[in-house]
N, C-alpha and C. Protein backbone atom coordinates (compact mmCIF):
# COMPACT_ATOMS: atom_id res chain seq x y z
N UNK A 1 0.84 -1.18 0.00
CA UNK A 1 0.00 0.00 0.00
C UNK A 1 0.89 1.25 0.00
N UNK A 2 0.74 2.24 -1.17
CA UNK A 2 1.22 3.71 -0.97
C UNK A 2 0.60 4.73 -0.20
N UNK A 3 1.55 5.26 0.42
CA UNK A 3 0.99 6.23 1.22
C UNK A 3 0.88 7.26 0.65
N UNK A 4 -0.12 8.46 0.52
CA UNK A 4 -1.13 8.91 -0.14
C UNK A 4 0.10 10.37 -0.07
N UNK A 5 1.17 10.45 1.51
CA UNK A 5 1.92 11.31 1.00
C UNK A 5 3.26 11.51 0.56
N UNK A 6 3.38 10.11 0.05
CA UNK A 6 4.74 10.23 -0.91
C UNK A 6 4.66 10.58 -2.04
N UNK A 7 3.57 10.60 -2.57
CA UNK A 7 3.84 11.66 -4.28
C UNK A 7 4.05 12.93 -4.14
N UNK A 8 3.72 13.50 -3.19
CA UNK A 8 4.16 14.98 -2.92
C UNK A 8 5.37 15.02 -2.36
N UNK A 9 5.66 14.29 -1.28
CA UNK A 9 7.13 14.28 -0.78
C UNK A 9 8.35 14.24 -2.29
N UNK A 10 7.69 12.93 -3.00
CA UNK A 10 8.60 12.88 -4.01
C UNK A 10 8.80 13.78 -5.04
N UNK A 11 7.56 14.48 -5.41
CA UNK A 11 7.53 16.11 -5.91
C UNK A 11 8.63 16.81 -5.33
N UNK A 12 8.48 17.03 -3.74
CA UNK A 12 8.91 18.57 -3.38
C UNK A 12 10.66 18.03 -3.10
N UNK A 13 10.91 16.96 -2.97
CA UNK A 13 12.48 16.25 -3.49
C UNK A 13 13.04 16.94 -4.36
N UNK A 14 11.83 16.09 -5.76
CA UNK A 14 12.67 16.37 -7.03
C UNK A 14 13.02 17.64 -7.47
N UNK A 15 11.48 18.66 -7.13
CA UNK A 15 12.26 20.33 -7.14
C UNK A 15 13.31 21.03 -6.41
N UNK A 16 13.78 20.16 -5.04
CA UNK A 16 14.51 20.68 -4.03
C UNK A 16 16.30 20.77 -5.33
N UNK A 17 15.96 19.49 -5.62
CA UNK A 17 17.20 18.86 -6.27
C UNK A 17 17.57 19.64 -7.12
N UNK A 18 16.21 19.78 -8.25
CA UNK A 18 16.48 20.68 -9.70
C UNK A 18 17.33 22.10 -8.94
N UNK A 19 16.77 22.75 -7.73
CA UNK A 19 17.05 23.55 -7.31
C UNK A 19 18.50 23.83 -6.74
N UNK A 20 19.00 22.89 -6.79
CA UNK A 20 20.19 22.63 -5.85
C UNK A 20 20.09 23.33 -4.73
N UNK A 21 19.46 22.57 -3.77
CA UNK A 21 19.23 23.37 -2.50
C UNK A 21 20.12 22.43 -1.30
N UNK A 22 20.61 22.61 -0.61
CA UNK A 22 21.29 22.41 0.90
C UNK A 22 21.26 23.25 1.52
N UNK A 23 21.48 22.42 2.24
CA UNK A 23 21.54 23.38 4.05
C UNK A 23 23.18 23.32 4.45
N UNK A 24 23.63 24.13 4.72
CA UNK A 24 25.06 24.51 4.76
C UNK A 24 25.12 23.16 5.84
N UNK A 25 26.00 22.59 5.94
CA UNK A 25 26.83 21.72 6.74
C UNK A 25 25.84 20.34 7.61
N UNK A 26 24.57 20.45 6.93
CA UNK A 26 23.72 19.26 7.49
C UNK A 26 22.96 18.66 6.51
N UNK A 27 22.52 19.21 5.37
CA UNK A 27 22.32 18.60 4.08
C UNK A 27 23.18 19.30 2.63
N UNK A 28 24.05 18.22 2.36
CA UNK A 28 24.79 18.36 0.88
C UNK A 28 23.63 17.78 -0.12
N UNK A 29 23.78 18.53 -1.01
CA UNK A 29 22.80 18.06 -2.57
C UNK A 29 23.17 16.49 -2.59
N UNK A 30 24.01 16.10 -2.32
CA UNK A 30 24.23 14.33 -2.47
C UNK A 30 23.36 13.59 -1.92
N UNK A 31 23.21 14.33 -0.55
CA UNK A 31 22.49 14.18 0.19
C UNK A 31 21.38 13.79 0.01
N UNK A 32 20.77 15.49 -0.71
CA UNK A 32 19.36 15.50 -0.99
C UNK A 32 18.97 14.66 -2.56
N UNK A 33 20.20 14.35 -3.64
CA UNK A 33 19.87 13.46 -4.31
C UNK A 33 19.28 11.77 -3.93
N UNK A 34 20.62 11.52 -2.86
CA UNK A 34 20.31 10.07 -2.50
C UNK A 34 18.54 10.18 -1.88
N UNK A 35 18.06 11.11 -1.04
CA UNK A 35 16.75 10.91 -0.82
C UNK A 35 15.71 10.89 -1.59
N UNK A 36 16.37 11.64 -2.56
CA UNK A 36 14.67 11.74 -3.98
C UNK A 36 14.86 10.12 -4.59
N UNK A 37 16.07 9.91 -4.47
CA UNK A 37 16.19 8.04 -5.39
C UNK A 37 15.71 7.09 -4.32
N UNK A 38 15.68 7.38 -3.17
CA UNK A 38 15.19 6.24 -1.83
C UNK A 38 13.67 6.54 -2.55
N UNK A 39 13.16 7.42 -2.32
CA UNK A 39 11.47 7.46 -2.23
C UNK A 39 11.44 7.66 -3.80
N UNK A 40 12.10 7.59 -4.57
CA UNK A 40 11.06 7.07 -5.73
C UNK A 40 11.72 5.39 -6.16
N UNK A 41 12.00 5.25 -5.18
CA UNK A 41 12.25 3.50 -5.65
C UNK A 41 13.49 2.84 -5.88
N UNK A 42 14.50 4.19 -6.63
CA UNK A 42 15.65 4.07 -7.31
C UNK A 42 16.73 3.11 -6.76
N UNK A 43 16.63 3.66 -5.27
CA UNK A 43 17.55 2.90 -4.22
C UNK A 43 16.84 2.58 -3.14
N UNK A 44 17.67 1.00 -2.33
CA UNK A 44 16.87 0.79 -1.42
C UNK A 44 16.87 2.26 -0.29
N UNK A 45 16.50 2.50 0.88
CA UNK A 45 16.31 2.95 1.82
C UNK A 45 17.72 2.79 2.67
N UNK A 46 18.60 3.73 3.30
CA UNK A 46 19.40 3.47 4.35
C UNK A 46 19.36 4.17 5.79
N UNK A 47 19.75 4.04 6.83
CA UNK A 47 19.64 4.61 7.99
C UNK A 47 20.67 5.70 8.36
N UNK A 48 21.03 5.36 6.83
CA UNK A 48 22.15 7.07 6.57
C UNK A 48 21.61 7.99 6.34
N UNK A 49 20.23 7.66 5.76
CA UNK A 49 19.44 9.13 5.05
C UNK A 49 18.39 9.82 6.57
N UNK A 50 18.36 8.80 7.62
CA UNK A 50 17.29 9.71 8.85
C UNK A 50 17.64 11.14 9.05
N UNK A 51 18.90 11.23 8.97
CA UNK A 51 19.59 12.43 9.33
C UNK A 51 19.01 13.79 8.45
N UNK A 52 19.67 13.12 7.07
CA UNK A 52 19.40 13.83 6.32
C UNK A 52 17.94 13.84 5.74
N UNK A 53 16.93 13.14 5.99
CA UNK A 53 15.47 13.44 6.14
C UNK A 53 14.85 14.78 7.16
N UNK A 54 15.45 14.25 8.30
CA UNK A 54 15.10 15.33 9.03
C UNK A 54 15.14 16.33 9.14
N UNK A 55 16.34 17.15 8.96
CA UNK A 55 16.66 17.86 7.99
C UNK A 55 15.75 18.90 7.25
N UNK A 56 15.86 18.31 5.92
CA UNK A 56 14.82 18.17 5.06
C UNK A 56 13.43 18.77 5.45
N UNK A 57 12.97 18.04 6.28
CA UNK A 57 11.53 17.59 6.87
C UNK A 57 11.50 19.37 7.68
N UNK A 58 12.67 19.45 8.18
CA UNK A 58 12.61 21.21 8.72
C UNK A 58 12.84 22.32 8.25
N UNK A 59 13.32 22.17 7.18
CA UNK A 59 13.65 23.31 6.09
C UNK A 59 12.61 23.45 5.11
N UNK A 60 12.01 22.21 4.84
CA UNK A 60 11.01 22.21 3.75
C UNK A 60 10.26 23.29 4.42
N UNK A 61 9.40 23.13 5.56
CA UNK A 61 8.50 24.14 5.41
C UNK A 61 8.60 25.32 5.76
N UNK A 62 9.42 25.78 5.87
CA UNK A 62 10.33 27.06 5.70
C UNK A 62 10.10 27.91 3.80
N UNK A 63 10.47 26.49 3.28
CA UNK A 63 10.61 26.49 1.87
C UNK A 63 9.00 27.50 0.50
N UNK A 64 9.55 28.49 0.51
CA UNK A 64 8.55 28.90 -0.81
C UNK A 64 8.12 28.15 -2.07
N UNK A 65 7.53 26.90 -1.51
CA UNK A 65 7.34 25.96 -3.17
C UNK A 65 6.53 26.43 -3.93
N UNK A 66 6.94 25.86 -5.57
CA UNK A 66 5.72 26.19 -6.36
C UNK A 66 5.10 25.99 -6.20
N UNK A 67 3.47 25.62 -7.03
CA UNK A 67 2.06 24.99 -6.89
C UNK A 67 3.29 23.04 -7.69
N UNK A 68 2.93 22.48 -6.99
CA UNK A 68 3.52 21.42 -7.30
C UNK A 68 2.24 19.84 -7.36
């Protein structure tokens, strides 16, 4: 079963990426690449990326997104 909010998560990834966005010294774009390839399937999942989810997960809504 998919959860109803990973197509948006995986949206606001893939624009983070196009964007080249990081967070100085806690998320590198490598970073934020390896996470858009975990959640769209690309790669399995590691317990390297919690970090850098979280992250993520606090900056995003900070973040001015498009209509996505």
């Amino acid at each position: 079963m998919t959860s109803l909010s990973l197509p948006p998560l995986r949206q606001v990834l893939a624009w983070a990426v196009e964007q080249g966005m990081s967070v100085r010294g806690q998320l590198s774009e490598e970073q934020l690449t390896a996470l858009e390839r975990a959640f769209a399937g690309q790669e399995p999942w590691s317990f390297a990326l919690y970090q850098p989810l979280h992250t993520f997960a606090h900056a995003m809504v900070q973040l001015i997104l498009p209509d996505i």
